[in-house]
Protein backbone atom coordinates (compact mmCIF):
# COMPACT_ATOMS: atom_id res chain seq x y z
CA UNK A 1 0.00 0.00 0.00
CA UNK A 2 1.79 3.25 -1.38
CA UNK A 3 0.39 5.63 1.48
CA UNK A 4 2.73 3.43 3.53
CA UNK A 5 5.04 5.27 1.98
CA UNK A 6 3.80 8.53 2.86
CA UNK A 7 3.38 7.78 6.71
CA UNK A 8 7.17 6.51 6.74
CA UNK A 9 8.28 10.16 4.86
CA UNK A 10 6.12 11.92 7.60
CA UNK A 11 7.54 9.91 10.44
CA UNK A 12 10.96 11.22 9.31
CA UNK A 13 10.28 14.87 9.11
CA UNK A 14 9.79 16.77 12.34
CA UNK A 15 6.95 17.39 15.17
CA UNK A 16 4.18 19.29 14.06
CA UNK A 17 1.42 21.06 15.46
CA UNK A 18 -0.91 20.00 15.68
CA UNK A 19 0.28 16.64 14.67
CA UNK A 20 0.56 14.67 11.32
CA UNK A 21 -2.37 12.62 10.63
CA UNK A 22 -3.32 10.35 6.81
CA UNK A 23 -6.69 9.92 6.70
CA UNK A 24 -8.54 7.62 4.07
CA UNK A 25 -11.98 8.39 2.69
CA UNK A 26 -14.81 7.61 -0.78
CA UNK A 27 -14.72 10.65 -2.81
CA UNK A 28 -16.28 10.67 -6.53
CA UNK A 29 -16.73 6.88 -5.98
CA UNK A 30 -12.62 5.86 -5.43
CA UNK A 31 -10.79 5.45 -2.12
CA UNK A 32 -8.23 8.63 -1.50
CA UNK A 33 -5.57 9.64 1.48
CA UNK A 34 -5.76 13.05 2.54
CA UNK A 35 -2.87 14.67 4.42
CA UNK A 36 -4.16 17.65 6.61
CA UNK A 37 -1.95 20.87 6.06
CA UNK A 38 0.73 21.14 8.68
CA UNK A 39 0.45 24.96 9.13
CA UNK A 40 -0.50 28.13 7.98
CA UNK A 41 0.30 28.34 3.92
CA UNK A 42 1.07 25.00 3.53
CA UNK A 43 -1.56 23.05 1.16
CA UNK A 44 -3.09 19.81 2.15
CA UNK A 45 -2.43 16.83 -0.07
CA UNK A 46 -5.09 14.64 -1.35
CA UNK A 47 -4.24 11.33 -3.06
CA UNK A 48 -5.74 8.63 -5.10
CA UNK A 49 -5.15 4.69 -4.25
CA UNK A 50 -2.19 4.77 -5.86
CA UNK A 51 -0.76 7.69 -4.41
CA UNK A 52 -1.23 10.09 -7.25
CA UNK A 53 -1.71 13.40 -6.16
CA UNK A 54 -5.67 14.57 -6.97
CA UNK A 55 -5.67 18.05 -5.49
CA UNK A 56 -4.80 20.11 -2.29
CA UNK A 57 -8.58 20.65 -0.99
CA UNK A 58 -7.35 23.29 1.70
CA UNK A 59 -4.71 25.74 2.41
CA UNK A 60 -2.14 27.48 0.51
CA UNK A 61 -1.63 31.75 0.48
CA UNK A 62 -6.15 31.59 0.18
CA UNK A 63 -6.91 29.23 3.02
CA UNK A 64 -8.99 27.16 -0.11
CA UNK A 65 -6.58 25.04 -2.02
CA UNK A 66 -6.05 25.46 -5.36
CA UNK A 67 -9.81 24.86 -6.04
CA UNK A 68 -9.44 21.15 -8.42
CA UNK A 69 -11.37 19.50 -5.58
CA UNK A 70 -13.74 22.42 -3.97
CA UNK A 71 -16.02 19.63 -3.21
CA UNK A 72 -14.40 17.78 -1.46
CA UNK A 73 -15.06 18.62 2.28
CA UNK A 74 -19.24 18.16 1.49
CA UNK A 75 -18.61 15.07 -0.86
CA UNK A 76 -16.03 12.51 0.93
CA UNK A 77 -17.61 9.98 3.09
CA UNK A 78 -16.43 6.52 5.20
CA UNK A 79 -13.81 8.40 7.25
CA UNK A 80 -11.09 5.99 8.79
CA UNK A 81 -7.93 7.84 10.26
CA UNK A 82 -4.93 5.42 8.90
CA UNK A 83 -2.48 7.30 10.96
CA UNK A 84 -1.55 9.78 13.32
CA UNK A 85 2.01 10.97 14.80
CA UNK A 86 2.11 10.30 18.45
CA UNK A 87 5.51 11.57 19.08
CA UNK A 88 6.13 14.46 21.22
């Protein structure tokens, strides 16, 4: 599983706050992994099952992404959290 991949990068890169979390969801009828921004201009990340970047649903200079997924946030359903940094 590629986003895997993603939680071992973010394990590697240091403490944030509030802390690093990979969440996996349905949107438009597909499984994706969306990576909360870390802080203030940062985008957040949203990938498909194969860990192709889709779009960056929040954050960035406007506080709204870079509007290829504005939906997102109303559509995306089945919320699991996959992973969540516990360090300190």
């Amino acid at each position: 599983m590629c986003v895997l991949e993603k939680i071992d990068k973010l394990k590697t890169e240091d403490v944030t706050n509030p802390p690093a979390s990979v969440w996996q969801y349905e949107y438009n009828g597909q499984t994706v992994y969306f990576i909360p921004q870390k802080c203030c201009d940062l985008p957040s990340l949203l990938y498909d099952k194969d860990c192709n970047l889709i779009c960056s649903p929040d954050g960035g200079f406007t506080g709204k992404g870079y509007g290829k997924c504005k939906d997102f946030f109303e559509k995306r359903t089945k919320e699991k959290l996959i992973w969540k940094d516990d360090r300190k």
